[in-house]
C-alpha atoms as a PDB file:
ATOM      1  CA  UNK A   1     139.820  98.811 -94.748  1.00  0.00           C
ATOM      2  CA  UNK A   2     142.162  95.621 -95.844  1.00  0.00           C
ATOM      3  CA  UNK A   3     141.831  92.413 -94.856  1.00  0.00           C
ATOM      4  CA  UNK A   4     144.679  89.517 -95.132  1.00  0.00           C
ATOM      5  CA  UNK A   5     144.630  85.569 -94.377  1.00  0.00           C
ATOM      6  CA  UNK A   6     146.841  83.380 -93.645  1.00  0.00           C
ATOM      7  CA  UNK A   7     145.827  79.834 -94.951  1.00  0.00           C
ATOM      8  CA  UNK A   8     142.036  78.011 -94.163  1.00  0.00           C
ATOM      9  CA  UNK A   9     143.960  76.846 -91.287  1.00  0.00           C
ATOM     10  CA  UNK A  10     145.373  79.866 -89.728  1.00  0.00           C
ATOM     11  CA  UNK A  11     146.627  81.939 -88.158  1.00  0.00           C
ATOM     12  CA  UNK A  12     143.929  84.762 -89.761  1.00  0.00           C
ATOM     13  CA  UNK A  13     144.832  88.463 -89.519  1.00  0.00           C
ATOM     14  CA  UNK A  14     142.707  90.961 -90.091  1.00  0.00           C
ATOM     15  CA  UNK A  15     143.875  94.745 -90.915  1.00  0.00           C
ATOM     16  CA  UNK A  16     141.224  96.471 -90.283  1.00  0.00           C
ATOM     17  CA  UNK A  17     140.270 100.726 -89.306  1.00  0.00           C
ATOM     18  CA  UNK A  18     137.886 102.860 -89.078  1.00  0.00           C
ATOM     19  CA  UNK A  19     138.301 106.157 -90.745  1.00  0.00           C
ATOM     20  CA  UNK A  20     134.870 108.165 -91.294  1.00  0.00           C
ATOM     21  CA  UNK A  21     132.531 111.523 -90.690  1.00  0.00           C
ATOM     22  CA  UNK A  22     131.785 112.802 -87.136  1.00  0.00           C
ATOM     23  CA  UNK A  23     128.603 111.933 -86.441  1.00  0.00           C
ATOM     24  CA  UNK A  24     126.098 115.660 -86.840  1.00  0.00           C
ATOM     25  CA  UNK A  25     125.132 116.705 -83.368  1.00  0.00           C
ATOM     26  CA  UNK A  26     124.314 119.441 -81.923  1.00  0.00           C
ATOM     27  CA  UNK A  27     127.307 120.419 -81.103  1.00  0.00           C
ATOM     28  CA  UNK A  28     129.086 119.633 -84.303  1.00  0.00           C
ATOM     29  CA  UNK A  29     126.331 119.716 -86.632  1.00  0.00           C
ATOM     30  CA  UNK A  30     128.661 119.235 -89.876  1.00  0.00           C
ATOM     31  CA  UNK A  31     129.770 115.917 -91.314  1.00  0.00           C
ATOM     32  CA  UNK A  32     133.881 115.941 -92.346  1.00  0.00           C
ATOM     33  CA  UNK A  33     136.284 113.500 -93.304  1.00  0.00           C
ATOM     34  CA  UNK A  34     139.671 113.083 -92.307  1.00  0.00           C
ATOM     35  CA  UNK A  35     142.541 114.092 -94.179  1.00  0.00           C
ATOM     36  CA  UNK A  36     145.130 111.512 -94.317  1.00  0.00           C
ATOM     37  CA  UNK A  37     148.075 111.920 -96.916  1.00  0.00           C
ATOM     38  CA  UNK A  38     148.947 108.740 -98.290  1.00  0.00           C
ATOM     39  CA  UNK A  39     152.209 108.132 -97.035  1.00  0.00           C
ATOM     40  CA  UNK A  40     151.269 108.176 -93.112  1.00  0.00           C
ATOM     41  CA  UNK A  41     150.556 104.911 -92.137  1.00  0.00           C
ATOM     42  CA  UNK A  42     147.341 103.836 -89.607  1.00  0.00           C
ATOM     43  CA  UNK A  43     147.897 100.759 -87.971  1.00  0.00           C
ATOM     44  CA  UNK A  44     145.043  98.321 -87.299  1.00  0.00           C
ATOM     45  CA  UNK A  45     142.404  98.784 -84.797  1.00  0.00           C
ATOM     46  CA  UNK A  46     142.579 102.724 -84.631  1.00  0.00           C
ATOM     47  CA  UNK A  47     139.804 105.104 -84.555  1.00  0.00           C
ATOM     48  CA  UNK A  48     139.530 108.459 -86.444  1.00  0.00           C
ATOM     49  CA  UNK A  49     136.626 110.663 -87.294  1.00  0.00           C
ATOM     50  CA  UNK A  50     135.972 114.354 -88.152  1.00  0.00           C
ATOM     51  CA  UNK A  51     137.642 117.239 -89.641  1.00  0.00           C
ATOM     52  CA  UNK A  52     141.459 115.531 -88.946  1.00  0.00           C
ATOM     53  CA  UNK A  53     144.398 116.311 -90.822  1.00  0.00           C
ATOM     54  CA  UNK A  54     147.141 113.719 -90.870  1.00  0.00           C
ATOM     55  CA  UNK A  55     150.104 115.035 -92.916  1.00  0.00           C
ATOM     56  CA  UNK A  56     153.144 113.400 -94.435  1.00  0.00           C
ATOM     57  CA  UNK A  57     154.969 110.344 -92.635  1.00  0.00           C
ATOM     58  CA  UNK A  58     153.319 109.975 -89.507  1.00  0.00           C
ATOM     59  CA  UNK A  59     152.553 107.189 -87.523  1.00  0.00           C
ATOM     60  CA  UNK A  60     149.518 106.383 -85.836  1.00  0.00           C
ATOM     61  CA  UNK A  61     149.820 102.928 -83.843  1.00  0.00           C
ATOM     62  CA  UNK A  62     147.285 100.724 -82.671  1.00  0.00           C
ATOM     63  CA  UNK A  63     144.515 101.284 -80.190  1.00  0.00           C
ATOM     64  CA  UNK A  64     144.751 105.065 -81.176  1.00  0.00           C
ATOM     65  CA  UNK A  65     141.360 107.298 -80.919  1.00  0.00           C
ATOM     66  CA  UNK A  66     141.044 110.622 -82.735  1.00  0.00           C
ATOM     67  CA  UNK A  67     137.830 111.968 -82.270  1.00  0.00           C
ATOM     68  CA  UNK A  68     137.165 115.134 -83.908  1.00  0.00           C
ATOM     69  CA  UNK A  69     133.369 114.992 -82.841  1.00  0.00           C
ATOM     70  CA  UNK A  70     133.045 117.566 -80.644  1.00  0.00           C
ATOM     71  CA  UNK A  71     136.118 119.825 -80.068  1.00  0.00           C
ATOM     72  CA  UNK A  72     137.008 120.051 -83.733  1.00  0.00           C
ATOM     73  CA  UNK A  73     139.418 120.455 -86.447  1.00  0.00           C
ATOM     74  CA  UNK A  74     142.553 118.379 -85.454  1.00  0.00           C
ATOM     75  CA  UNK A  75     145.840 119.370 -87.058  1.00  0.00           C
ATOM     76  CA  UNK A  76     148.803 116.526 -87.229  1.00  0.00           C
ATOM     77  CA  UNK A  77     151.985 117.183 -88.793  1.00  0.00           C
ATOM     78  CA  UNK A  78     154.456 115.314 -90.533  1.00  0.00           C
ATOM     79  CA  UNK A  79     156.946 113.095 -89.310  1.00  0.00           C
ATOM     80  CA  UNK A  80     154.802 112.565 -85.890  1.00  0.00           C
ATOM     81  CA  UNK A  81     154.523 109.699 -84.081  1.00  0.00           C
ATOM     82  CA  UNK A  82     151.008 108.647 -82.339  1.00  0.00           C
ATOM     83  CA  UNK A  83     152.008 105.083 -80.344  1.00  0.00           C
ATOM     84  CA  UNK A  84     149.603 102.236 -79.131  1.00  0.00           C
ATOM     85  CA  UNK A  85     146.736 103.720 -76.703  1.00  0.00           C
ATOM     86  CA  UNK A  86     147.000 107.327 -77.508  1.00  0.00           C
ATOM     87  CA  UNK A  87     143.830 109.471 -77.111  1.00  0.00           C
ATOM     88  CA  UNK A  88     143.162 112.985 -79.072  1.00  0.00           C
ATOM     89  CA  UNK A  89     139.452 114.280 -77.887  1.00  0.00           C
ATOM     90  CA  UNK A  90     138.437 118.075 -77.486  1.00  0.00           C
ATOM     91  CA  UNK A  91     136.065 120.032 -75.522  1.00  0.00           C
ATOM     92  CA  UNK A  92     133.346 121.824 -77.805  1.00  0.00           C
ATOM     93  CA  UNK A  93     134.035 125.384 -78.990  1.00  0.00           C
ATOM     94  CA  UNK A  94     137.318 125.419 -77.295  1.00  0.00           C
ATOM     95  CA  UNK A  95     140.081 126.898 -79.431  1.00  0.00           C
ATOM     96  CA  UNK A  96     144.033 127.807 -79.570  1.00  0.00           C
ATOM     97  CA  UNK A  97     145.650 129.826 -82.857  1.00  0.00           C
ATOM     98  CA  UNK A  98     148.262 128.611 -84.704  1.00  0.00           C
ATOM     99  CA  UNK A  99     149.278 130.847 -87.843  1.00  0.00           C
ATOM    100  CA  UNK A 100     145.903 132.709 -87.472  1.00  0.00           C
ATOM    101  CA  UNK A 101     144.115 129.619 -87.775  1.00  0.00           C
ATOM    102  CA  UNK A 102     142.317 127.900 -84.823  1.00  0.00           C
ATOM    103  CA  UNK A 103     142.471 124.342 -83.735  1.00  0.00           C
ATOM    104  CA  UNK A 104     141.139 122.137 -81.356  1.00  0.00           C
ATOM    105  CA  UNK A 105     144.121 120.481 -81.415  1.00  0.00           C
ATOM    106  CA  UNK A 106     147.263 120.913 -83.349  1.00  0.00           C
ATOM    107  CA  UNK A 107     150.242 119.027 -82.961  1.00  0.00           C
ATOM    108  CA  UNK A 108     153.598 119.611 -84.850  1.00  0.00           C
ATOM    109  CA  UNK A 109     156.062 117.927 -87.131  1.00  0.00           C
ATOM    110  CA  UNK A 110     158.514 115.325 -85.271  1.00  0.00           C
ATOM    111  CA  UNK A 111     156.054 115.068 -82.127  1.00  0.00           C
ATOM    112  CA  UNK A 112     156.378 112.318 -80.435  1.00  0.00           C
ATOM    113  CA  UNK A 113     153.253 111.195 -78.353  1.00  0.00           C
ATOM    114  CA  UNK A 114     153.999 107.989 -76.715  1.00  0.00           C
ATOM    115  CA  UNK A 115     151.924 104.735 -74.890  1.00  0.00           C
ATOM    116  CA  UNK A 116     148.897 105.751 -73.386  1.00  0.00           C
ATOM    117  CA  UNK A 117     148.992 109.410 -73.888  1.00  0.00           C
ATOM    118  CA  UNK A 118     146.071 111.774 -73.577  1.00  0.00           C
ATOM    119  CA  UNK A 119     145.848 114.867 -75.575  1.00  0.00           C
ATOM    120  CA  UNK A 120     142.584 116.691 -75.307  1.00  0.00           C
ATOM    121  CA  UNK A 121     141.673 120.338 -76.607  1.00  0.00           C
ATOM    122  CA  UNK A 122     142.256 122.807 -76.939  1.00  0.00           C
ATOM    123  CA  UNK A 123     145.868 122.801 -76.696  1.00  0.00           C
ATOM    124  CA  UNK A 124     148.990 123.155 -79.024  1.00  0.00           C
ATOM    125  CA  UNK A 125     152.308 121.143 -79.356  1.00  0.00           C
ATOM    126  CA  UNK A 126     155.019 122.333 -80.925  1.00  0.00           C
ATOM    127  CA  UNK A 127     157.560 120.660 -82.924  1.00  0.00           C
ATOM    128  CA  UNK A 128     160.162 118.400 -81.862  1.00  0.00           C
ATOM    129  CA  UNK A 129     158.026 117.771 -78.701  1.00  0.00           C
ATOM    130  CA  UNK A 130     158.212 114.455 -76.501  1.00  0.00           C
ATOM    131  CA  UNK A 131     155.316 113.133 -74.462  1.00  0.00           C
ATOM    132  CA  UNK A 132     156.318 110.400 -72.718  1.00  0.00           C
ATOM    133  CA  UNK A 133     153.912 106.980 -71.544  1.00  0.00           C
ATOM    134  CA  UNK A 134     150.488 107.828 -70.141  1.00  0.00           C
ATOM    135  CA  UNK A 135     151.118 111.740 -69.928  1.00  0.00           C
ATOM    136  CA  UNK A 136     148.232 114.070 -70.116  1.00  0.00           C
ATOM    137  CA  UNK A 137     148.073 117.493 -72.372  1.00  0.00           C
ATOM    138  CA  UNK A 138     144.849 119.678 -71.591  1.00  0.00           C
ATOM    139  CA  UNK A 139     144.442 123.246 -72.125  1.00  0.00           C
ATOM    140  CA  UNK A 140     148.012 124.181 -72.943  1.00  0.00           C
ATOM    141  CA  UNK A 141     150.384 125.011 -75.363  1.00  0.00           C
ATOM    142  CA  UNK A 142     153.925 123.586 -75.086  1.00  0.00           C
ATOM    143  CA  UNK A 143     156.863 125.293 -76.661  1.00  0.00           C
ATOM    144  CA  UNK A 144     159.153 123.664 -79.234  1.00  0.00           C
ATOM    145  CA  UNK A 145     161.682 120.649 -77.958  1.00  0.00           C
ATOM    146  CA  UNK A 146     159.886 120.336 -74.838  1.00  0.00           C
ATOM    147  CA  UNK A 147     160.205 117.003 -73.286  1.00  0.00           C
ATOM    148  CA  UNK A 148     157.042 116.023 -70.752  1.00  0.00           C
ATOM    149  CA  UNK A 149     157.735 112.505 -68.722  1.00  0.00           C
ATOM    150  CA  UNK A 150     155.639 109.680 -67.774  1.00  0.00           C
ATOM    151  CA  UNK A 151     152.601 110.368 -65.984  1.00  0.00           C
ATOM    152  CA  UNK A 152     153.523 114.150 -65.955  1.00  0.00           C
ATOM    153  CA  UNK A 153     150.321 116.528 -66.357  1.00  0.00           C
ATOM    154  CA  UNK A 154     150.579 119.713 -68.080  1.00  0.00           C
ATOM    155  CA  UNK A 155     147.122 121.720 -67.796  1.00  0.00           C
ATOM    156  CA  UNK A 156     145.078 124.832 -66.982  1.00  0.00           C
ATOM    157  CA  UNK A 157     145.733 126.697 -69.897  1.00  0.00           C
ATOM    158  CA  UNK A 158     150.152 127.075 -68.650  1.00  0.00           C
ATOM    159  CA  UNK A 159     152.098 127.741 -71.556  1.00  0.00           C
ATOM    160  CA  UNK A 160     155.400 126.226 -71.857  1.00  0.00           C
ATOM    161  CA  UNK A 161     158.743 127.850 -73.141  1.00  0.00           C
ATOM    162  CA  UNK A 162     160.219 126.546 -75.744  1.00  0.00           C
ATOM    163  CA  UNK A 163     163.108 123.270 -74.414  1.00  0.00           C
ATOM    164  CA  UNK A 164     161.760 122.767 -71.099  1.00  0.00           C
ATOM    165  CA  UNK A 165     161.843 119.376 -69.126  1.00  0.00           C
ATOM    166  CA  UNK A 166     158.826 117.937 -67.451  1.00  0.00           C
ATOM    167  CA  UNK A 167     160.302 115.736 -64.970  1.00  0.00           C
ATOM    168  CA  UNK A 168     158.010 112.355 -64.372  1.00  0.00           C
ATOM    169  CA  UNK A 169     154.141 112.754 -62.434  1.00  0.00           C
ATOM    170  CA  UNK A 170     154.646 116.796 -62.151  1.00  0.00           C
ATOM    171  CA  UNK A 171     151.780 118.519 -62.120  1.00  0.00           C
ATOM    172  CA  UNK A 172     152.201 121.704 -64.132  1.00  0.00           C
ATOM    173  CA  UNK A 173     148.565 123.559 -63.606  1.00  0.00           C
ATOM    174  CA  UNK A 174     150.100 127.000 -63.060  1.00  0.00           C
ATOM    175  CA  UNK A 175     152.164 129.433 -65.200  1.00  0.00           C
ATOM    176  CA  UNK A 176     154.580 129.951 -62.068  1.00  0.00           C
ATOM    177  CA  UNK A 177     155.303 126.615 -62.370  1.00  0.00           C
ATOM    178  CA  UNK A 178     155.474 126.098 -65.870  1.00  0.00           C
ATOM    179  CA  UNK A 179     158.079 128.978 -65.535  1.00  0.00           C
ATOM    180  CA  UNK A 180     160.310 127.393 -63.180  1.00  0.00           C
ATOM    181  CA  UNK A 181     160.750 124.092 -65.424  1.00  0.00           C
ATOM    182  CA  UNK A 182     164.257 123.370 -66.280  1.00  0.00           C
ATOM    183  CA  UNK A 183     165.832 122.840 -69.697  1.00  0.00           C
ATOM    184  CA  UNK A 184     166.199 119.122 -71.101  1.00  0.00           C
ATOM    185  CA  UNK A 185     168.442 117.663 -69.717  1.00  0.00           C
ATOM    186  CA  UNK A 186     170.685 115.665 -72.439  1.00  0.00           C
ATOM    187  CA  UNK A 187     170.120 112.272 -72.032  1.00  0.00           C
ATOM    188  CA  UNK A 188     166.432 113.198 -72.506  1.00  0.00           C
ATOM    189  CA  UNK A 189     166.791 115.191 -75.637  1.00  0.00           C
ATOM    190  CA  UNK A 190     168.959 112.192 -77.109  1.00  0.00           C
ATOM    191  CA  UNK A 191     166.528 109.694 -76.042  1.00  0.00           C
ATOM    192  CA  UNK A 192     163.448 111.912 -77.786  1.00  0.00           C
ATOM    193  CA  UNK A 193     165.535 111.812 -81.444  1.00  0.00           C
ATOM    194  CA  UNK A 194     166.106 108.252 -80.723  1.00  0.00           C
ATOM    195  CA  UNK A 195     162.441 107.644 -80.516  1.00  0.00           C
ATOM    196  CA  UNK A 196     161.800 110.193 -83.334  1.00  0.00           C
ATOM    197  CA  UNK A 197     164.348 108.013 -85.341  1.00  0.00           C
ATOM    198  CA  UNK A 198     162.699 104.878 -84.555  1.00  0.00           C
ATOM    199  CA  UNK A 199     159.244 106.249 -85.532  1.00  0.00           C
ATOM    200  CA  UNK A 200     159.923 108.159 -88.765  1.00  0.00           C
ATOM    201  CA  UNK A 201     160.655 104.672 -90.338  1.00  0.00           C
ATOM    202  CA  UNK A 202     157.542 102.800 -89.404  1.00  0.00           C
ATOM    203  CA  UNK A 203     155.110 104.631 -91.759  1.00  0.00           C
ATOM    204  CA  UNK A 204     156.778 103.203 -94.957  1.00  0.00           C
ATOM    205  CA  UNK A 205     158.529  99.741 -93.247  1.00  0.00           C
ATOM    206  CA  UNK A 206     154.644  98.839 -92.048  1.00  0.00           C
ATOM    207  CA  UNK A 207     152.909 100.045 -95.368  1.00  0.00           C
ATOM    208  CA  UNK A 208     155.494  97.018 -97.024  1.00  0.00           C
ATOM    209  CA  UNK A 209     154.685  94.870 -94.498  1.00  0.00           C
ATOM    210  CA  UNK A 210     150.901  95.054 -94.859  1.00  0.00           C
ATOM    211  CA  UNK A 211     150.708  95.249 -98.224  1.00  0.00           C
ATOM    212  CA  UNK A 212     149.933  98.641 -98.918  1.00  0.00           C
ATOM    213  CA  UNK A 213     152.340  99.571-101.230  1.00  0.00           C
ATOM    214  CA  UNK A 214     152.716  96.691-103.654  1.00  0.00           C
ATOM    215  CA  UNK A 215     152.574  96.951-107.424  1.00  0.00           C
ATOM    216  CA  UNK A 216     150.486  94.605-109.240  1.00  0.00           C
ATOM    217  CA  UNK A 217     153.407  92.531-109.882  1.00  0.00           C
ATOM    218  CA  UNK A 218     153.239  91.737-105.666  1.00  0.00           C
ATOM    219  CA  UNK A 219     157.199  93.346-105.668  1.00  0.00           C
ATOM    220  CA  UNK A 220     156.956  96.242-102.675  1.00  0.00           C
ATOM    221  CA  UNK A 221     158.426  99.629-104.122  1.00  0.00           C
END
């Protein structure tokens, strides 16, 4: 937890998280930190707890929750992209497998999960996915490149192919109809790498700008 100020005047910013344990319950009776590799970047005013993984490069923006309290662990890969308002929450003793391990959650490398986006376990997203503005994910998995639009709801345990298109406010809660989904379109697919682009810079560009990687010398490397 950091905290910079301007002059006595103002303005006064405060960078502040909250990283910790999952409170024992129950439920999850076992207290674990998060995992957070040092060059992802959490922006101010987000929320993780529990046994979280955050790998290499990723960004988590503001407003984000990742609770890890009841459905538990979480798995984030590198290069990912978690904007302002997104949610990760799972249901207890819910799991998926991913390389013979099991996750509440597990997300990919180069997933993008944009503004307002809900992503509760147990499900699985692949890599190079794109989950676009106030989405839901719940009780899927969804294939490599797949590209789900605004609003769109992907759910009761469908499995998506690899590439498919959501189009925006579907309701995919069968595996007929997750089987019927068209490719991405292009447009979409450039528009996902765009975003990807965009992202993949803001763990190191917001670490500079917030002071977190400054030598003694106050020079940024």
């Amino acid at each position: 937890m950091s905290n910079h100020a301007g002059n006595q005047n103002g303005p006064f910013n405060i960078y502040s998280y909250y990283v910790g344990y999952n409170p024992p319950t129950t439920v999850n009776p076992y207290p674990r930190y998060p995992k957070i590799h040092n060059r992802s970047f959490l922006s101010p005013f987000t929320f993780v707890v529990g046994d979280v993984t955050i790998n290499s490069n990723t960004y988590v923006g503001p407003f984000v929750s990742i609770r890890a309290d009841e459905g538990t662990p979480f798995y984030i890969g590198s290069n990912s992209n978690l904007q302002d308002g997104v949610i990760l929450h799972g249901l207890r003793n819910k799991y998926i497998q991913k390389s013979n391990k099991r996750y509440s959650i597990y997300i990919g490398n180069k997933v993008s999960c944009a503004h307002g986006s809900l992503i509760h376990g147990p499900c699985r997203v692949d890599d190079d996915v794109f989950i676009g503005f106030k989405a839901i994910v719940y009780n899927a998995v969804i294939g490599e490149g797949c590209f789900i639009s605004s609003s769109a709801v992907v759910t009761n345990g469908v499995k998506l192919k690899p590439n498919c298109f959501v189009p925006p406010g579907a309701n995919i809660d069968t595996q007929e109809k997750a089987n019927r989904l068209s490719p991405m379109p292009k447009n979409e697919e450039e528009f996902a790498k765009e975003v990807q682009r965009v992202n993949q810079e803001f763990p190191a560009s917001y670490s500079i700008y917030f002071g977190k990687n400054k030598c003694s010398c106050g020079f940024p490397y």
